[in-house]
C-alpha atoms as a PDB file:
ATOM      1  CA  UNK A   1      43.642  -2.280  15.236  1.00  0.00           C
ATOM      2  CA  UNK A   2      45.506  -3.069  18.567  1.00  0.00           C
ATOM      3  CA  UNK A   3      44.027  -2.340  21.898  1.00  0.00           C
ATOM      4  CA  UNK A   4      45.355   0.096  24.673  1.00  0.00           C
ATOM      5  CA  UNK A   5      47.658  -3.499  26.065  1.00  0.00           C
ATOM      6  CA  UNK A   6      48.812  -3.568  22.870  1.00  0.00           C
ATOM      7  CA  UNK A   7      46.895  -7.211  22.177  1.00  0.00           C
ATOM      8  CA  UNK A   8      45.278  -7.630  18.892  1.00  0.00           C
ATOM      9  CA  UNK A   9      41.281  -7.861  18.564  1.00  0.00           C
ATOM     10  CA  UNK A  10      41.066 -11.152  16.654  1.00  0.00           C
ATOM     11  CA  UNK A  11      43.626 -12.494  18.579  1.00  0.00           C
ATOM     12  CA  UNK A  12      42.051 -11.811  22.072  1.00  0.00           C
ATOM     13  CA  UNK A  13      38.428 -13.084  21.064  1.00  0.00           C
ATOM     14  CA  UNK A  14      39.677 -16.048  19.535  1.00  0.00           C
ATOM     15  CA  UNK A  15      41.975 -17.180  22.818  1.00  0.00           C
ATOM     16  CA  UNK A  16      38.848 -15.634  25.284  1.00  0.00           C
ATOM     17  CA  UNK A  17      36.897 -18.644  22.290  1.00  0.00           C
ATOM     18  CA  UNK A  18      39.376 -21.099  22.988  1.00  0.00           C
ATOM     19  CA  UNK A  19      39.779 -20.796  26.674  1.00  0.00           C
ATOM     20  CA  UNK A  20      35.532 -21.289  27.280  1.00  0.00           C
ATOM     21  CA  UNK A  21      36.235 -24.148  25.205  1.00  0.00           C
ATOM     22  CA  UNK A  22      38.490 -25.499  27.505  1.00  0.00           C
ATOM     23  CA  UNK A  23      36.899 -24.405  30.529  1.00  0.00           C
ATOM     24  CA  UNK A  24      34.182 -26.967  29.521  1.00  0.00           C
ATOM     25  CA  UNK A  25      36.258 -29.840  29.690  1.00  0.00           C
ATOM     26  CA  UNK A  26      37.312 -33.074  28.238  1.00  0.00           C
ATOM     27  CA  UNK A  27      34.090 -34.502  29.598  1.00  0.00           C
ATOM     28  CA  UNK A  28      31.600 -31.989  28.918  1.00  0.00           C
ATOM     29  CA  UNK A  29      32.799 -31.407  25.069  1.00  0.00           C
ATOM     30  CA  UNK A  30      32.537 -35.091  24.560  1.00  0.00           C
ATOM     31  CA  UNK A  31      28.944 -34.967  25.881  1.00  0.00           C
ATOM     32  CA  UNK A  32      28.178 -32.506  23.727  1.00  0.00           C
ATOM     33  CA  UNK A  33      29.019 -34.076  20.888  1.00  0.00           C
ATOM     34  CA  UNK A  34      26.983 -37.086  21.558  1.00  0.00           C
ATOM     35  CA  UNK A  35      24.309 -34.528  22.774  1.00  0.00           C
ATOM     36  CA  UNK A  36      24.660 -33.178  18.826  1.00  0.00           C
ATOM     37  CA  UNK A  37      25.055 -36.758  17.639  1.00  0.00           C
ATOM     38  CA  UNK A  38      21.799 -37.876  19.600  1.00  0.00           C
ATOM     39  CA  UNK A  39      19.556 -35.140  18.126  1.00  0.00           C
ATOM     40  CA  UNK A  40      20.727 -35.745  14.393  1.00  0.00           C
ATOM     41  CA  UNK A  41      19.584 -39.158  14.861  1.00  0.00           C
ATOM     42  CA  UNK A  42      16.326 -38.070  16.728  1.00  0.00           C
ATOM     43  CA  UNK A  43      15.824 -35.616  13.796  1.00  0.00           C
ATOM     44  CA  UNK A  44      16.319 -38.772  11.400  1.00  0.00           C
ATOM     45  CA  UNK A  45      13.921 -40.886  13.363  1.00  0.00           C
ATOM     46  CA  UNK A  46      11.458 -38.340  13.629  1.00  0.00           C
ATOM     47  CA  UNK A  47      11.606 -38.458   9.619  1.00  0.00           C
ATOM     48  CA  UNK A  48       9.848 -42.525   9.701  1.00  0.00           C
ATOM     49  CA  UNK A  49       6.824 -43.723  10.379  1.00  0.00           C
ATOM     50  CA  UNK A  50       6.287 -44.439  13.996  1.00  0.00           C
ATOM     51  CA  UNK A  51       3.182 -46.670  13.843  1.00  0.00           C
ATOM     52  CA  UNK A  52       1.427 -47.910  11.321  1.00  0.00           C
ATOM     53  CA  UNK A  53      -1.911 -49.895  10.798  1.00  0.00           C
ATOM     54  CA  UNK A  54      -0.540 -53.092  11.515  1.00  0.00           C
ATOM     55  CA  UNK A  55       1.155 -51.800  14.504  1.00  0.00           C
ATOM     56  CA  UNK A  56       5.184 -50.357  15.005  1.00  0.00           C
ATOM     57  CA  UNK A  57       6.371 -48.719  12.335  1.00  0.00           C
ATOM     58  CA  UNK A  58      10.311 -48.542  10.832  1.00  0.00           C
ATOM     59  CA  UNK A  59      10.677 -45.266  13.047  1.00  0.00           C
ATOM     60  CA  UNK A  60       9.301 -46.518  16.476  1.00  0.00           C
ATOM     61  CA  UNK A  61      12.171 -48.141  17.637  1.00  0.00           C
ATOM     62  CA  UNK A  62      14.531 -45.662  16.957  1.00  0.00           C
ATOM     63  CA  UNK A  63      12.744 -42.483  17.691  1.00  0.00           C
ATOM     64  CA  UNK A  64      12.770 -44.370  21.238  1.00  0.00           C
ATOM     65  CA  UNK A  65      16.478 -45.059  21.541  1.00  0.00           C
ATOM     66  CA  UNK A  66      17.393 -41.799  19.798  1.00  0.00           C
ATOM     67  CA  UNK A  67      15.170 -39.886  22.513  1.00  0.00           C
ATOM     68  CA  UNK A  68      16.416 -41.739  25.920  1.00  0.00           C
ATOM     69  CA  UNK A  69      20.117 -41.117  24.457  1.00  0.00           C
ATOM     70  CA  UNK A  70      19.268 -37.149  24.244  1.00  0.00           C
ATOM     71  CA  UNK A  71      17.832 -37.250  27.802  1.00  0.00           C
ATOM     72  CA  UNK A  72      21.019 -39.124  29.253  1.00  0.00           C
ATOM     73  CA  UNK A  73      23.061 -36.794  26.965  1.00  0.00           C
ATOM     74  CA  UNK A  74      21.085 -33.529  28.880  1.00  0.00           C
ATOM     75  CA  UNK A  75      21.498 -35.160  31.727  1.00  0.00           C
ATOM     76  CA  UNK A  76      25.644 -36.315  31.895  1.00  0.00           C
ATOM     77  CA  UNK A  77      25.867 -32.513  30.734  1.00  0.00           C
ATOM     78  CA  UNK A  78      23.948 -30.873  33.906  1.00  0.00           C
ATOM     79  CA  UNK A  79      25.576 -33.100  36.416  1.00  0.00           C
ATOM     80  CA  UNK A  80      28.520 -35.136  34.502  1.00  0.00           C
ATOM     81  CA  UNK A  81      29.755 -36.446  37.803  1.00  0.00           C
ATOM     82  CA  UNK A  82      33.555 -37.027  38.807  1.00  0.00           C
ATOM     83  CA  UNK A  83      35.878 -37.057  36.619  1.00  0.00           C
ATOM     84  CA  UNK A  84      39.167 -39.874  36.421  1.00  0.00           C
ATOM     85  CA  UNK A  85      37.680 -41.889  39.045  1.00  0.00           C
ATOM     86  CA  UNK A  86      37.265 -45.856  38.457  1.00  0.00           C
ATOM     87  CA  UNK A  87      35.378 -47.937  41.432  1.00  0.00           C
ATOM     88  CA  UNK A  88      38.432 -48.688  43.523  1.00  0.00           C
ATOM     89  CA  UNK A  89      38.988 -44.546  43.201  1.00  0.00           C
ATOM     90  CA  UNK A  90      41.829 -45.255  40.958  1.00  0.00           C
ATOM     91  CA  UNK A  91      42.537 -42.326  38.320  1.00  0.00           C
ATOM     92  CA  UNK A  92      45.638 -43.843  37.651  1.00  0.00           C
ATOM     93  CA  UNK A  93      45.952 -45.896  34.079  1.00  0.00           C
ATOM     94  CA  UNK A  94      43.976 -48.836  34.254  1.00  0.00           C
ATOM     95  CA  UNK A  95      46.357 -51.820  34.215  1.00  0.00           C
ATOM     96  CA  UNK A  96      45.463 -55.267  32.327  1.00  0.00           C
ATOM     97  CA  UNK A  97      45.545 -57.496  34.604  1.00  0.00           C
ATOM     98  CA  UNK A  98      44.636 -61.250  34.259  1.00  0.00           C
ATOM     99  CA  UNK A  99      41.432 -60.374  35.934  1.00  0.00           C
ATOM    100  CA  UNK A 100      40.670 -57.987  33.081  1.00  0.00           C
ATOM    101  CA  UNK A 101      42.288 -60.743  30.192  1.00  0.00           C
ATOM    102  CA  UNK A 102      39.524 -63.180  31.739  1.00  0.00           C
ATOM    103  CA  UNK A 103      36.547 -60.907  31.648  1.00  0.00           C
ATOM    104  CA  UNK A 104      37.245 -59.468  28.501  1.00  0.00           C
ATOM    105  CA  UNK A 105      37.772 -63.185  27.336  1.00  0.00           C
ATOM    106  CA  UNK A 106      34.463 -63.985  28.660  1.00  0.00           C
ATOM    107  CA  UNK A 107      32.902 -61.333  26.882  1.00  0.00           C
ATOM    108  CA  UNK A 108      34.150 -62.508  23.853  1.00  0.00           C
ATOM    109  CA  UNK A 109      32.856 -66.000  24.069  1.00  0.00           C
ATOM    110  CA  UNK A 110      30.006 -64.295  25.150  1.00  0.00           C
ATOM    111  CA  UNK A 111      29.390 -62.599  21.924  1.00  0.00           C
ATOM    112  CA  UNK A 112      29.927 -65.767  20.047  1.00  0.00           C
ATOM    113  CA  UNK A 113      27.878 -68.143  21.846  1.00  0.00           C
ATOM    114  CA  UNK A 114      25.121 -65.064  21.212  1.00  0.00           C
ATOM    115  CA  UNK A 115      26.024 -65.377  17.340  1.00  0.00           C
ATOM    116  CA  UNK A 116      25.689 -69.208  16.883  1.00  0.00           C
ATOM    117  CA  UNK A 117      22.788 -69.444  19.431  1.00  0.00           C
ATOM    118  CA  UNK A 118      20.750 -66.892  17.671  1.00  0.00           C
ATOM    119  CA  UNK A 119      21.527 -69.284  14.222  1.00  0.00           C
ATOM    120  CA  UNK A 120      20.663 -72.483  15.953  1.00  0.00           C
ATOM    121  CA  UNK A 121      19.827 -72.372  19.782  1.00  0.00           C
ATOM    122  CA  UNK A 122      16.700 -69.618  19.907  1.00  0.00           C
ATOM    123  CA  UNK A 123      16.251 -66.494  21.622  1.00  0.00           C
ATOM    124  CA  UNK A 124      15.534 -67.487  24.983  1.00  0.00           C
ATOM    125  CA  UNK A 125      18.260 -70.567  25.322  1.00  0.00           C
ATOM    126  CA  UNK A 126      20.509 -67.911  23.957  1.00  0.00           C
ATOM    127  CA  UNK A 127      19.668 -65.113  25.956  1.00  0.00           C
ATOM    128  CA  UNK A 128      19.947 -67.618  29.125  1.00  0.00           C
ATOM    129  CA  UNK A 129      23.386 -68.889  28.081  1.00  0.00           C
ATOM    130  CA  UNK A 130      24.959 -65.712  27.364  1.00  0.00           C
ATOM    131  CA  UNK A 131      23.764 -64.455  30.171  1.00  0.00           C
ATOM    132  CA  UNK A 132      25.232 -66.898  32.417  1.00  0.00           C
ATOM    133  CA  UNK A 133      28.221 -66.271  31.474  1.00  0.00           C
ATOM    134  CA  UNK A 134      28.668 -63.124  31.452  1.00  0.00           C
ATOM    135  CA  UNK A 135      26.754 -62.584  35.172  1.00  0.00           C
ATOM    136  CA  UNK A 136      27.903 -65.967  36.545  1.00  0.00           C
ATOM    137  CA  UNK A 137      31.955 -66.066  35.417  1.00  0.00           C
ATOM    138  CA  UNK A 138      32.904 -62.756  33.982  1.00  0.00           C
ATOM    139  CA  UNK A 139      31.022 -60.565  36.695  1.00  0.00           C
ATOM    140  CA  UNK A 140      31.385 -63.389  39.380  1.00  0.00           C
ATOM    141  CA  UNK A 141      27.671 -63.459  40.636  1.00  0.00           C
ATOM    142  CA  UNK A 142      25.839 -66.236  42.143  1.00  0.00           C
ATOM    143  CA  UNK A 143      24.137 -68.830  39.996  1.00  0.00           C
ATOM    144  CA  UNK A 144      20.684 -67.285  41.011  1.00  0.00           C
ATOM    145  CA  UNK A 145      21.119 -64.172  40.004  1.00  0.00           C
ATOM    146  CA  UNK A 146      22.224 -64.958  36.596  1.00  0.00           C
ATOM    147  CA  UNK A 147      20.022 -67.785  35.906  1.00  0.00           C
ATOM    148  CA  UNK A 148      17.034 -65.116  37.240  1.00  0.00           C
ATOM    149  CA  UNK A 149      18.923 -62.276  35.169  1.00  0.00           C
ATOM    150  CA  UNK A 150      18.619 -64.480  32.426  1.00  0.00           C
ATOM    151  CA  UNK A 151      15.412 -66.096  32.377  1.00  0.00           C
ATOM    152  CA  UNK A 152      14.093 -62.881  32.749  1.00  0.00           C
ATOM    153  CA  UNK A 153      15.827 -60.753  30.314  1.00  0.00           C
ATOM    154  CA  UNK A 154      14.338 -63.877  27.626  1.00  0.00           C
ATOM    155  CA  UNK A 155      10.755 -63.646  29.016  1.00  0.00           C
ATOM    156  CA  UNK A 156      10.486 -59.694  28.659  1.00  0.00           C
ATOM    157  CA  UNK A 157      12.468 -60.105  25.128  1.00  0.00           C
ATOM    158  CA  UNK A 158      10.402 -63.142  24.090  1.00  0.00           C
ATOM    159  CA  UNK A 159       6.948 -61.095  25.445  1.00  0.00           C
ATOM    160  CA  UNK A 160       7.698 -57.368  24.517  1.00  0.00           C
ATOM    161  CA  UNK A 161       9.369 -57.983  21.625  1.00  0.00           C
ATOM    162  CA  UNK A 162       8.370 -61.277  20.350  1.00  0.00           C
ATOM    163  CA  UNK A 163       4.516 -61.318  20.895  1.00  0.00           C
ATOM    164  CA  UNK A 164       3.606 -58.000  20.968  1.00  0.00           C
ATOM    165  CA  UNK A 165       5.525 -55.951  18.661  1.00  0.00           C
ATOM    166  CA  UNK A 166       6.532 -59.195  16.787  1.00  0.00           C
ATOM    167  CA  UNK A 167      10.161 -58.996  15.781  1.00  0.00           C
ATOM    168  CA  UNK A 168      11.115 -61.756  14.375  1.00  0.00           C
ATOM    169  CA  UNK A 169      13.046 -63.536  16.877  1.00  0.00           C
ATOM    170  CA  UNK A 170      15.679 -66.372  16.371  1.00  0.00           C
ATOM    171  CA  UNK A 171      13.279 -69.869  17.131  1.00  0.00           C
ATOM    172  CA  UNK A 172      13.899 -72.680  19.163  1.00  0.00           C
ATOM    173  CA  UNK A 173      11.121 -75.115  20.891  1.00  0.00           C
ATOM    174  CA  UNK A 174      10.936 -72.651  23.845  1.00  0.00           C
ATOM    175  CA  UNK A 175       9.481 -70.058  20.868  1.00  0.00           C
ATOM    176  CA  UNK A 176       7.513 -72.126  18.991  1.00  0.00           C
ATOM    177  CA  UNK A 177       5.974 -73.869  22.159  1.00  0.00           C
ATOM    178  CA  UNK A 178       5.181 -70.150  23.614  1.00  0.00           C
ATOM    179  CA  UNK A 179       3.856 -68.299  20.253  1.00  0.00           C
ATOM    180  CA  UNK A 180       1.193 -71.542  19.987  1.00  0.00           C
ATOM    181  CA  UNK A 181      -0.017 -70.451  23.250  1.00  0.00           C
ATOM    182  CA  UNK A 182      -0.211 -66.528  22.598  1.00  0.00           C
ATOM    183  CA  UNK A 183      -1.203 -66.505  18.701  1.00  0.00           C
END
């Protein structure tokens, strides 16, 4: 059946389909499909047991990360922000730089100094080394703030994680010496 502008019914509702698609934007759509992405894995978390006798259970963990990843999915989709815009206001293609070759470089040693220190350094020497480099040389910050950055992103680990939901956490002296104090 055509309509009085001679425009087929099908045809119209599918491009009216297609053009609210596209109104949404790049952005938007690729929110929502981490939004969709996000609540599949809530909906699998939700499935395991969240706490058990002996404390955490195999769900606690990610029931947590599932849930704060639908929040910030919610909210980048209410207020997604501007769009194309890098720090220096750029929206033109980022180009690699030597700057950019060293930090990603950094990052990459960073990754395997995390590897081998969790096999033979411990959590907290490894937490402080990777840290330092990755807030002291790749992000160019002062030695205090990534030796406190550090320090302190091992003492939460070693405390929240370690002692009282006790993962097991790679050991070094700094771990042993700290879990004979707490157990």
């Amino acid at each position: 059946m055509s309509r009085p502008g001679g425009q087929d019914a099908g045809v119209s509702g599918l491009s009216l389909a297609r053009s609210g698609l596209w109104r949404l934007g790049g952005t938007r759509l690729a929110t929502l499909g981490l939004l969709a992405a996000a609540l599949v894995g809530l909906w699998q978390a939700l499935r395991l047991e969240s706490w058990g006798f002996d404390g955490p259970g195999a769900g606690f963990f990610p029931q947590l990360v599932a849930g704060v990843c639908v929040v910030l999915a919610l909210v980048v989709l209410v207020a997604p922000g501007r769009a194309g815009e890098t720090e220096e206001g750029d929206s033109e293609v980022v180009r690699a730089t030597a700057e950019t070759r060293r930090c990603f470089a950094l990052y990459a040693a960073a990754l395997v100094v995390l590897a081998l220190g969790a096999a033979w350094a411990g959590f907290v020497a490894t937490a402080i080394g990777v840290s330092v480099i990755i807030v002291r040389f790749a992000e160019r910050r002062s030695w205090v703030a990534a030796l406190g950055y550090g320090a302190g992103a091992a003492l939460i680990g070693l405390v929240c994680f370690g002692w009282l939901l006790r993962v097991d956490l790679p050991e070094g002296p700094v771990e042993r010496a700290f879990y004979t104090l707490v157990r």
